[in-house]
N, C-alpha and C. Protein backbone atom coordinates (compact mmCIF):
# COMPACT_ATOMS: atom_id res chain seq x y z
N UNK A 1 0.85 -1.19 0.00
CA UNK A 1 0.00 0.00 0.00
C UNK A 1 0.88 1.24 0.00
N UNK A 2 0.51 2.38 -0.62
CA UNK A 2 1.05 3.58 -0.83
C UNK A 2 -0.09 4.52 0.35
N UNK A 3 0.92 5.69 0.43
CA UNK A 3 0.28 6.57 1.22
C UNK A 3 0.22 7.42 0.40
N UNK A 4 -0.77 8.35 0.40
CA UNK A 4 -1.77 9.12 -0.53
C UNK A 4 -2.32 10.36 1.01
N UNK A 5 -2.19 11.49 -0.02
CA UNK A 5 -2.83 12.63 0.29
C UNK A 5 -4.67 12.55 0.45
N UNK A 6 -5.29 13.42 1.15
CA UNK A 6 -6.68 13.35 1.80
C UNK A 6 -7.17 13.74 0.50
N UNK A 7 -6.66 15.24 -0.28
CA UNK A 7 -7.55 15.56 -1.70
C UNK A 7 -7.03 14.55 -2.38
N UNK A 8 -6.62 13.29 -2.44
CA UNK A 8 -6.44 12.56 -3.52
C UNK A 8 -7.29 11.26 -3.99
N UNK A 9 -8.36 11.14 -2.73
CA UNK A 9 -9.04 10.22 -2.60
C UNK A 9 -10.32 10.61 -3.47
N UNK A 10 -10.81 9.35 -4.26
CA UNK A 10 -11.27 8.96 -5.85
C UNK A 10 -12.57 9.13 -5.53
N UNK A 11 -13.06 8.33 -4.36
CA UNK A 11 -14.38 8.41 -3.64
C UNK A 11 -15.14 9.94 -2.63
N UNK A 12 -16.72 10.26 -2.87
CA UNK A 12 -16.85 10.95 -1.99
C UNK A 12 -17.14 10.32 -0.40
N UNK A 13 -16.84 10.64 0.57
CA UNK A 13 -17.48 9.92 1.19
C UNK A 13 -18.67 9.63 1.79
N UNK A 14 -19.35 9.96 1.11
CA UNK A 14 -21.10 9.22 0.78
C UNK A 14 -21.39 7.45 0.08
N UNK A 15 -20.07 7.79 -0.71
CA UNK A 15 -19.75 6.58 -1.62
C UNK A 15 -19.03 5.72 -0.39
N UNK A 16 -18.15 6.03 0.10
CA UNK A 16 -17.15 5.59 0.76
C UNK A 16 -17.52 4.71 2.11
N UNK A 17 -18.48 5.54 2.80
CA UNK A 17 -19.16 5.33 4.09
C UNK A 17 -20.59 4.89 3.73
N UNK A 18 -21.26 5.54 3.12
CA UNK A 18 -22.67 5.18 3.32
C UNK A 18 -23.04 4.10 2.13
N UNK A 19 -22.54 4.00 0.88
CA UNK A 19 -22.48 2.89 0.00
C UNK A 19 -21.51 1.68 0.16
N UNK A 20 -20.59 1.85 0.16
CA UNK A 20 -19.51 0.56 0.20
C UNK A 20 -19.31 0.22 1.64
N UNK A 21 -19.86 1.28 2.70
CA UNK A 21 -19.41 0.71 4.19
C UNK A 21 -17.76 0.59 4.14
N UNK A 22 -17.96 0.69 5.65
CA UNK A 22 -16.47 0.25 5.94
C UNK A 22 -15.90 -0.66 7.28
N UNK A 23 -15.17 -1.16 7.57
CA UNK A 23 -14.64 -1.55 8.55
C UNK A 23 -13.79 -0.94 9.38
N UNK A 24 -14.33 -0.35 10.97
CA UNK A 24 -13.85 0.56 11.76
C UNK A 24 -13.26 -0.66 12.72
N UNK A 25 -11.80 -0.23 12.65
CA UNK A 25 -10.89 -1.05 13.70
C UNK A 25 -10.01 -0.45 14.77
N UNK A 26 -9.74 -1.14 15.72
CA UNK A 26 -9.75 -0.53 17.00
C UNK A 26 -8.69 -1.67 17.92
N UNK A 27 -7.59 -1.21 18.31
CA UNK A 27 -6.87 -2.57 19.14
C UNK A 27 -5.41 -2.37 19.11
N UNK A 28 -4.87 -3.74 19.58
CA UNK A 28 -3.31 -3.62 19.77
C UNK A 28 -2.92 -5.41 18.59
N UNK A 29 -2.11 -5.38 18.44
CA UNK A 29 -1.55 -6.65 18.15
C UNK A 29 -2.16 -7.80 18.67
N UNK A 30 -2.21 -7.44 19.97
CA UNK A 30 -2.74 -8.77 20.94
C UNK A 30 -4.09 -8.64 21.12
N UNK A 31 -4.94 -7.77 20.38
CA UNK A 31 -5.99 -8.08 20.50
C UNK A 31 -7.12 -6.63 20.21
N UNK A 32 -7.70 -6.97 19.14
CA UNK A 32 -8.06 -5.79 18.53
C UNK A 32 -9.67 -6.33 18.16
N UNK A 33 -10.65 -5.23 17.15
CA UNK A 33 -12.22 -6.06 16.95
C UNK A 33 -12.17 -4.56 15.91
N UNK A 34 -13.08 -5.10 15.29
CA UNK A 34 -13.97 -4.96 13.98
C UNK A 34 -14.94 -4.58 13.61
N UNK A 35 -15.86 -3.80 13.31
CA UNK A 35 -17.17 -3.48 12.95
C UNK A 35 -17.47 -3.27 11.46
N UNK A 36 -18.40 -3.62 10.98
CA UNK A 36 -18.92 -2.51 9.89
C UNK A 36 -19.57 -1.57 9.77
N UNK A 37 -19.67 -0.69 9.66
CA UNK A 37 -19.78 0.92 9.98
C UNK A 37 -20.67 1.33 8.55
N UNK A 38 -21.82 1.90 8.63
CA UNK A 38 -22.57 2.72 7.40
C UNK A 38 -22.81 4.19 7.96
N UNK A 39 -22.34 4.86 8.45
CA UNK A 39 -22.62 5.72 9.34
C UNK A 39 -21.03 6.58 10.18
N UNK A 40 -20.87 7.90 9.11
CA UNK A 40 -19.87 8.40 9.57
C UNK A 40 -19.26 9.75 8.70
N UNK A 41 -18.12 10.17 8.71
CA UNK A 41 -17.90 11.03 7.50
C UNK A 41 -16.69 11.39 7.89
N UNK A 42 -15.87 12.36 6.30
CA UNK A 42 -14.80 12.89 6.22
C UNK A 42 -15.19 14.32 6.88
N UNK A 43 -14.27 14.82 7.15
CA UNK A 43 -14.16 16.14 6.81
C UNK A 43 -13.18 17.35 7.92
N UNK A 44 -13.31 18.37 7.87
CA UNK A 44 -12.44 19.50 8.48
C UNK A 44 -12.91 20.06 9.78
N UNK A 45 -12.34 19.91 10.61
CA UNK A 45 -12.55 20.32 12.27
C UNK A 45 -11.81 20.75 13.30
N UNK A 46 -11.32 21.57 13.48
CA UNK A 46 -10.20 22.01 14.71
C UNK A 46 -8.79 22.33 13.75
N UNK A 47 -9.09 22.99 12.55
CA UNK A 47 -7.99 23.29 11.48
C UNK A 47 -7.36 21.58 11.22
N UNK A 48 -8.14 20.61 10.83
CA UNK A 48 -7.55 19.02 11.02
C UNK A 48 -8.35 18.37 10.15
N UNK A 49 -7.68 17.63 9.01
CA UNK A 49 -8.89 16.57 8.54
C UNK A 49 -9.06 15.56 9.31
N UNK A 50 -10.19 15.40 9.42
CA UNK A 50 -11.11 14.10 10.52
C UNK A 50 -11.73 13.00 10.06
N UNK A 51 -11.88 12.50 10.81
CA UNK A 51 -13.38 10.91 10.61
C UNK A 51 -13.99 11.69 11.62
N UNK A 52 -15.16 10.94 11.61
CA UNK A 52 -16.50 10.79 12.33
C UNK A 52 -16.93 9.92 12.18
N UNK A 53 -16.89 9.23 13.37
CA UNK A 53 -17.06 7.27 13.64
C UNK A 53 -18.01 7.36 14.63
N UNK A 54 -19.16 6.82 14.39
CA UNK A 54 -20.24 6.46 15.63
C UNK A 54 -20.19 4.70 15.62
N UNK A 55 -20.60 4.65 16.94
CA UNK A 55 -20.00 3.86 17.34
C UNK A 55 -21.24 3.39 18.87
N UNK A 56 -21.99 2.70 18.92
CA UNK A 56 -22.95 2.04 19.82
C UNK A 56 -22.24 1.12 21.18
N UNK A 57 -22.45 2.06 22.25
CA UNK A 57 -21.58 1.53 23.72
C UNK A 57 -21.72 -0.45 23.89
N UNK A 58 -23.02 -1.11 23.49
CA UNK A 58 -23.18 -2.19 23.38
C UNK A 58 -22.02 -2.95 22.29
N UNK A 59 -21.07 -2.11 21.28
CA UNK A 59 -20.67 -3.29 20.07
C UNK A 59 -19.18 -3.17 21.06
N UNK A 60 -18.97 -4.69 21.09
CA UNK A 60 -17.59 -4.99 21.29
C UNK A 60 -16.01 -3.67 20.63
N UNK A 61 -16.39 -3.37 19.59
CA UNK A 61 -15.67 -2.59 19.29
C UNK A 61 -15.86 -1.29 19.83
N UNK A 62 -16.36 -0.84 20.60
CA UNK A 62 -16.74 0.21 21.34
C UNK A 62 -15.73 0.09 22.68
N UNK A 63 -15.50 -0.96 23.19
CA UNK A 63 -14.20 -1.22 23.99
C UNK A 63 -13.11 -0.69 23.49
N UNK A 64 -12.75 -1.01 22.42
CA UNK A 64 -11.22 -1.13 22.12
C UNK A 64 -11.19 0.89 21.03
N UNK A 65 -12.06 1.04 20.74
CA UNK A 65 -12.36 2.53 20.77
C UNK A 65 -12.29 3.33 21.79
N UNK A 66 -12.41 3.04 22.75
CA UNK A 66 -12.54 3.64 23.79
C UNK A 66 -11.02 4.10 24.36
N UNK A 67 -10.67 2.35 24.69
CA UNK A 67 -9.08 2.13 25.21
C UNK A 67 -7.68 2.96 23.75
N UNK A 68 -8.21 2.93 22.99
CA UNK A 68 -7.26 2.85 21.95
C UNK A 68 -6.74 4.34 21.66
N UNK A 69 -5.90 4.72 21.46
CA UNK A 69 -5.01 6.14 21.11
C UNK A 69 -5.47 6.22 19.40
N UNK A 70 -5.12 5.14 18.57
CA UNK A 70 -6.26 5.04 17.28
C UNK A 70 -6.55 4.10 16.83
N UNK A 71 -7.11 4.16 15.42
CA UNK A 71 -8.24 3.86 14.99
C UNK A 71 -8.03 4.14 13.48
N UNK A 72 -8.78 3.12 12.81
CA UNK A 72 -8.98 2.79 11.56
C UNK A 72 -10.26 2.40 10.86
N UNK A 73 -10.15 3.35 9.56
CA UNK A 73 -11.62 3.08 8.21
C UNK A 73 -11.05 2.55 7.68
N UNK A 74 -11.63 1.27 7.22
CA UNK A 74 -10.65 0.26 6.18
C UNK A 74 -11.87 0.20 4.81
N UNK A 75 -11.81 0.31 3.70
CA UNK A 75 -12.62 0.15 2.65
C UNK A 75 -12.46 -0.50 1.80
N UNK A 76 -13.31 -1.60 1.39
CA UNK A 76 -12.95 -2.61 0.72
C UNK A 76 -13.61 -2.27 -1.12
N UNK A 77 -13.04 -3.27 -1.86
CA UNK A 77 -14.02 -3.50 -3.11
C UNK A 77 -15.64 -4.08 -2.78
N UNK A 78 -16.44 -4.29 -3.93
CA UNK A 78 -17.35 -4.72 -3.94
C UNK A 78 -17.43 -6.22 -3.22
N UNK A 79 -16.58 -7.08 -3.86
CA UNK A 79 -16.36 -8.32 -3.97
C UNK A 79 -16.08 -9.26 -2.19
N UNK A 80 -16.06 -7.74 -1.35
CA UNK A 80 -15.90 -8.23 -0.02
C UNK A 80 -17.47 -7.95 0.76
N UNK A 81 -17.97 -7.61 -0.12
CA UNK A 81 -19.55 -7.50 0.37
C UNK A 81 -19.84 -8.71 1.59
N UNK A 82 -19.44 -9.92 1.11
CA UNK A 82 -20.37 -10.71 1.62
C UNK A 82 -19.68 -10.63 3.27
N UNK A 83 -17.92 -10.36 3.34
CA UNK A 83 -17.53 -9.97 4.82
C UNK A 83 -17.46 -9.01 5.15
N UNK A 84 -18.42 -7.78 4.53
CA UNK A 84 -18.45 -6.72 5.65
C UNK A 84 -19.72 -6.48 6.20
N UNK A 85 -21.01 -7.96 5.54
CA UNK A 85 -22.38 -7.99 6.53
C UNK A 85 -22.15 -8.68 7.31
N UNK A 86 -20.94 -9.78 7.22
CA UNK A 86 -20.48 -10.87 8.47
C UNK A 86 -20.29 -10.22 9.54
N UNK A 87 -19.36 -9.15 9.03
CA UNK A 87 -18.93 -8.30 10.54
C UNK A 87 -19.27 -7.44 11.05
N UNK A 88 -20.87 -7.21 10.17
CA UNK A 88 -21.66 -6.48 10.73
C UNK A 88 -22.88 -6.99 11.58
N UNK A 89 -23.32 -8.49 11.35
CA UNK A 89 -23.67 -9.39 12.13
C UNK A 89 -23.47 -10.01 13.14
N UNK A 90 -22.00 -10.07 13.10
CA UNK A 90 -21.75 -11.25 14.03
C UNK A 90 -20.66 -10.46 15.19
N UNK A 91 -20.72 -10.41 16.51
CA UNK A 91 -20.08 -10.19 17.66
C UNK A 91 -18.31 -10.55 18.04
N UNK A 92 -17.04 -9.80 17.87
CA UNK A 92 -15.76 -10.39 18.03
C UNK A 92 -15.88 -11.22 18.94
N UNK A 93 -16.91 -10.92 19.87
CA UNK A 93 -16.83 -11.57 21.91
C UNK A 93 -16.81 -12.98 21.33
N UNK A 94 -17.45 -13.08 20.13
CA UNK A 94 -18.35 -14.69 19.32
C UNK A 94 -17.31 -15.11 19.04
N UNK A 95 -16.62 -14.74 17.97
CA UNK A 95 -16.27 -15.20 16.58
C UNK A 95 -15.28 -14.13 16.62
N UNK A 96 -14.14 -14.92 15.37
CA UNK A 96 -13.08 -14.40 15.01
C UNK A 96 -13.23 -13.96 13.59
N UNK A 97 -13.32 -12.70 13.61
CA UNK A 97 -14.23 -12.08 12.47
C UNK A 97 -13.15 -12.08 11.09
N UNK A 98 -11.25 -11.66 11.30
CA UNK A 98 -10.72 -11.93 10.56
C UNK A 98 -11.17 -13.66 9.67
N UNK A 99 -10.59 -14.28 10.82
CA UNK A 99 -10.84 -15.85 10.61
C UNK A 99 -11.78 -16.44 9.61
N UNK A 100 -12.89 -15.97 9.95
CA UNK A 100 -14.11 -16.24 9.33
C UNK A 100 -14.36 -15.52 8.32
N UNK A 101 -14.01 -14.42 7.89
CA UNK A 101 -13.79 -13.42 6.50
C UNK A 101 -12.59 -13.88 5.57
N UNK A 102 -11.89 -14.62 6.09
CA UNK A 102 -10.15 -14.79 5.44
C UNK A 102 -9.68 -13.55 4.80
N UNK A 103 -9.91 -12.85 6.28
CA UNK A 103 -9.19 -11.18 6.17
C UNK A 103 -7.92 -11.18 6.88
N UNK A 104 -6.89 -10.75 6.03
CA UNK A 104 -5.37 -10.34 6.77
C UNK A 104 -5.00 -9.51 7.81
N UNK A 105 -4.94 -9.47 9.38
CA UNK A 105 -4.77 -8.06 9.90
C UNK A 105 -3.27 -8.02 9.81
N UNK A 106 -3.36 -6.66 9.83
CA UNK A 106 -2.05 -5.78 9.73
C UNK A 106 -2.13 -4.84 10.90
N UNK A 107 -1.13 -4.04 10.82
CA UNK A 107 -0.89 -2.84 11.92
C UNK A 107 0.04 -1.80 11.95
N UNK A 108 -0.01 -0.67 11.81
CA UNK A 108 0.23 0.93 11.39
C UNK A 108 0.16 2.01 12.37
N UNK A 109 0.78 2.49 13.31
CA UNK A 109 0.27 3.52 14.19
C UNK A 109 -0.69 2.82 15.23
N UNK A 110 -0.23 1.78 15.58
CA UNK A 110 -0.91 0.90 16.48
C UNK A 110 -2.88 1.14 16.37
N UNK A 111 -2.86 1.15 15.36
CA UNK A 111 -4.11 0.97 14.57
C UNK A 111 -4.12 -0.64 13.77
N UNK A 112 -5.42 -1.20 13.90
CA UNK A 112 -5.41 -2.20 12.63
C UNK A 112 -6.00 -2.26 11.79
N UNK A 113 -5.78 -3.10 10.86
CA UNK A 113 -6.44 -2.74 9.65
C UNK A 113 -6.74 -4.01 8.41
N UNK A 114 -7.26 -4.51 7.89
CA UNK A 114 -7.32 -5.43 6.42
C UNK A 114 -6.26 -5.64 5.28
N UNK A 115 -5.30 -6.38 4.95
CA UNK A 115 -4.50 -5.80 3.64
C UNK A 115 -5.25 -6.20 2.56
N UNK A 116 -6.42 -6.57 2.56
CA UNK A 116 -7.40 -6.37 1.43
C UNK A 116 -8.06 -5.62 1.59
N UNK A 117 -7.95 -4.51 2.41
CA UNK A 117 -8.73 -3.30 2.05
C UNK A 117 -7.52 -2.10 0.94
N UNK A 118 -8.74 -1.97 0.08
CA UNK A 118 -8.44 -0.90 -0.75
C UNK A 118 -7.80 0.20 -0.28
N UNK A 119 -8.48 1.15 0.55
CA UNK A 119 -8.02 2.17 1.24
C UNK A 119 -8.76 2.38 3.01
N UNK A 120 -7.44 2.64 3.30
CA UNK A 120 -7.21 2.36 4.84
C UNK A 120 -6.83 4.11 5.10
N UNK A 121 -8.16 4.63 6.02
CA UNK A 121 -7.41 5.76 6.86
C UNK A 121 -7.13 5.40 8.28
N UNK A 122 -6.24 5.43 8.60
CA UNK A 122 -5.26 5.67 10.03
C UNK A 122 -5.93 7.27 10.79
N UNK A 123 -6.42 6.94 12.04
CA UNK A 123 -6.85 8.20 12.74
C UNK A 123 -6.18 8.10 14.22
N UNK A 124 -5.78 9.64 14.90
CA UNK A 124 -5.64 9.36 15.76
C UNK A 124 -6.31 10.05 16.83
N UNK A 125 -7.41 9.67 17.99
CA UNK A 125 -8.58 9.92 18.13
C UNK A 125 -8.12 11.03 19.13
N UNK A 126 -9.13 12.38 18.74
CA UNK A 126 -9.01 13.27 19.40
C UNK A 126 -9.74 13.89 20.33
N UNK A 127 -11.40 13.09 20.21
CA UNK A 127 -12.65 13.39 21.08
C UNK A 127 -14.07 12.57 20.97
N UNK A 128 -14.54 12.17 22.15
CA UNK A 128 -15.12 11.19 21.79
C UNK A 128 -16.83 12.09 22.88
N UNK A 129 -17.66 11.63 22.07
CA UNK A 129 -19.17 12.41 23.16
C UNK A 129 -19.96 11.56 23.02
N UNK A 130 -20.86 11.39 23.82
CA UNK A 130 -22.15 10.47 24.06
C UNK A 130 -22.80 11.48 23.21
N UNK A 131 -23.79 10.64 21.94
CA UNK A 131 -25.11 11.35 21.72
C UNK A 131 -26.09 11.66 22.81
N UNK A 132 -27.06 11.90 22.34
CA UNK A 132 -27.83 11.77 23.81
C UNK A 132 -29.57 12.51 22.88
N UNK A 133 -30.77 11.76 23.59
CA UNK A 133 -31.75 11.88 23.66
C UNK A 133 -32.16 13.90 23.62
N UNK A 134 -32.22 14.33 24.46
CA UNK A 134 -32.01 15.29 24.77
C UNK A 134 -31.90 16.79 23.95
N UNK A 135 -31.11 16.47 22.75
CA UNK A 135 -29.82 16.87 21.84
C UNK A 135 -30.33 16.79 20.35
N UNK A 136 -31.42 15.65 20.27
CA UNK A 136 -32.27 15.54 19.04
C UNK A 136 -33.33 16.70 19.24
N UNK A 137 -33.28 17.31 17.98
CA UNK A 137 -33.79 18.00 16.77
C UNK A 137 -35.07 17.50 16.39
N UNK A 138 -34.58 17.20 15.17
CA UNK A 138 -35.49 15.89 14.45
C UNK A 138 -35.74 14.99 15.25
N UNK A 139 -37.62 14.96 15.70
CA UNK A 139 -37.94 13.85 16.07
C UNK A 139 -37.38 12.46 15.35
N UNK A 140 -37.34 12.22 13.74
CA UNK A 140 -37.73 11.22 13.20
C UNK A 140 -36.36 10.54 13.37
N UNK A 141 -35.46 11.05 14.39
CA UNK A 141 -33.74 10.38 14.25
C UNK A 141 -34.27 9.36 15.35
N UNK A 142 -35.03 9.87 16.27
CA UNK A 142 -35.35 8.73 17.69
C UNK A 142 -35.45 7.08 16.93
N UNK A 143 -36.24 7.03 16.12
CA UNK A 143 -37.19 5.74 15.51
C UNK A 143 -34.99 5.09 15.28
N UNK A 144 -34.06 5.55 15.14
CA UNK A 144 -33.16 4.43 14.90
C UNK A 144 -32.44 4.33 16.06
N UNK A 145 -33.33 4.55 17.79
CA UNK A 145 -32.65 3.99 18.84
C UNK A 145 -33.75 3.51 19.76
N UNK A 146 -33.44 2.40 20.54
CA UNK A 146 -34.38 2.01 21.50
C UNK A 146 -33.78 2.20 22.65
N UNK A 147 -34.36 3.11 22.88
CA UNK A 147 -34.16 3.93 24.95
C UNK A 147 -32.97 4.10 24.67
N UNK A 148 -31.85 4.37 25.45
CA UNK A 148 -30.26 4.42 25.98
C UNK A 148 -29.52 4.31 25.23
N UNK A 149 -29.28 3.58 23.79
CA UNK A 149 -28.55 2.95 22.97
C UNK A 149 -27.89 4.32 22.06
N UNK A 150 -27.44 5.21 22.47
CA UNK A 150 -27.33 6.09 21.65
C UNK A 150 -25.81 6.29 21.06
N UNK A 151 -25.66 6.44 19.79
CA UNK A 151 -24.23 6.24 19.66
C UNK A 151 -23.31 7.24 20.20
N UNK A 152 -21.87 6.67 20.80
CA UNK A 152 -20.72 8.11 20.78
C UNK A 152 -20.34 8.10 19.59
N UNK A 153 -19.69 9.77 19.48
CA UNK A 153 -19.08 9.76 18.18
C UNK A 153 -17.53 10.28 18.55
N UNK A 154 -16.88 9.64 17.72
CA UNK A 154 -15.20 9.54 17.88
C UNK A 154 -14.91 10.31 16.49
N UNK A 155 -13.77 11.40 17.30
CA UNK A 155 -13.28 12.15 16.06
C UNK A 155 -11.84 11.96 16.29
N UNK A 156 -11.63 11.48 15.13
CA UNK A 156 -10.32 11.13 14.64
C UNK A 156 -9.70 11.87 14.02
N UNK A 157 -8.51 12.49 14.22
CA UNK A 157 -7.56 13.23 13.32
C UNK A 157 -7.03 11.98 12.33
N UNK A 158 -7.08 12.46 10.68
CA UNK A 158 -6.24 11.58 9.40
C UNK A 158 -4.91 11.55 10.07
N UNK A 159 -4.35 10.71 9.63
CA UNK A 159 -2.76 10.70 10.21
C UNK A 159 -2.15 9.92 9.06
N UNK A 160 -3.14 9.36 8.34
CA UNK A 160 -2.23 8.21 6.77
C UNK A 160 -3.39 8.24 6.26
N UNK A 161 -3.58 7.76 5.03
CA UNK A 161 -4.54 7.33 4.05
C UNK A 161 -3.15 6.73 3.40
N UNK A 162 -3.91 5.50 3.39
CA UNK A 162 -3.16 4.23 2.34
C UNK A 162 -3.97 3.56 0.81
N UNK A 163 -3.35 3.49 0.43
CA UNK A 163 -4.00 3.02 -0.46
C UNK A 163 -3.26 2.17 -1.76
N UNK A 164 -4.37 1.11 -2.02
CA UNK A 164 -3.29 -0.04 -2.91
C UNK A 164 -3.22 0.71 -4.32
């Protein structure tokens, strides 16, 4: 993988996040977890390009988000469709989500990541907030939480964009 500049990336991320999904990773060598993520974005914040990773206190990967200094968007081709609903289904606490995807982990800025992902941003997390009930606007956002479940959102400073 090559490292690549933030304006150099091919995708918007509408395409990036909300169409192709991605895999938000979180951990050390000895032990890291996985999500698939439809729900998030690029962009400019505190003079810094960022992520915006939400992230539900119930998903295993919400641990290692928490604990972790950073963090990784991994984006795959089409053709990995069928393992990024696996790992959006199925629990690390369960299952060994690499394992069961016959996904490669790697590791970068003590971030991890897929080497079959296409493009991999490396973040290194700079603030993290509970949504909260409260805080909604738009009634019609409630209908995608039941009671408490509300996501934090983790902002990540870019620190690499890789890409094959």
């Amino acid at each position: 993988m090559n490292e690549i500049n933030a304006l150099s990336l091919e995708k918007t991320p509408f395409e990036m996040i909300g169409k192709d999904w991605m895999l938000l990773c979180a951990g050390d060598k000895n032990k890291y977890n996985t999500m698939t993520a439809s729900w998030g974005g690029l962009g400019v914040l505190w003079n810094k390009n960022v992520v915006f990773a939400f992230v539900r206190p119930q998903r295993f990967t919400f641990e290692f988000m928490n604990d972790s200094e950073y963090f990784s968007c991994a984006f795959f081709g089409e053709e990995y469709r069928k393992a990024l609903s696996y790992c959006g289904k199925y629990s690390g606490r369960d299952v060994d989500k690499a394992k069961e995807c016959n996904l490669t982990p790697n590791f970068t800025e003590n971030a991890p990541f897929f080497d079959e992902a296409e493009t991999v941003i490396i973040c290194k997390k700079l603030y993290v907030q509970q949504m909260n009930e409260d805080s909604v606007i738009d009634e019609s956002i409630k209908a995608n939480y039941n009671g408490d479940d509300y996501h934090h959102v983790f902002v990540g400073e870019i620190v690499k964009i890789l890409k094959k």
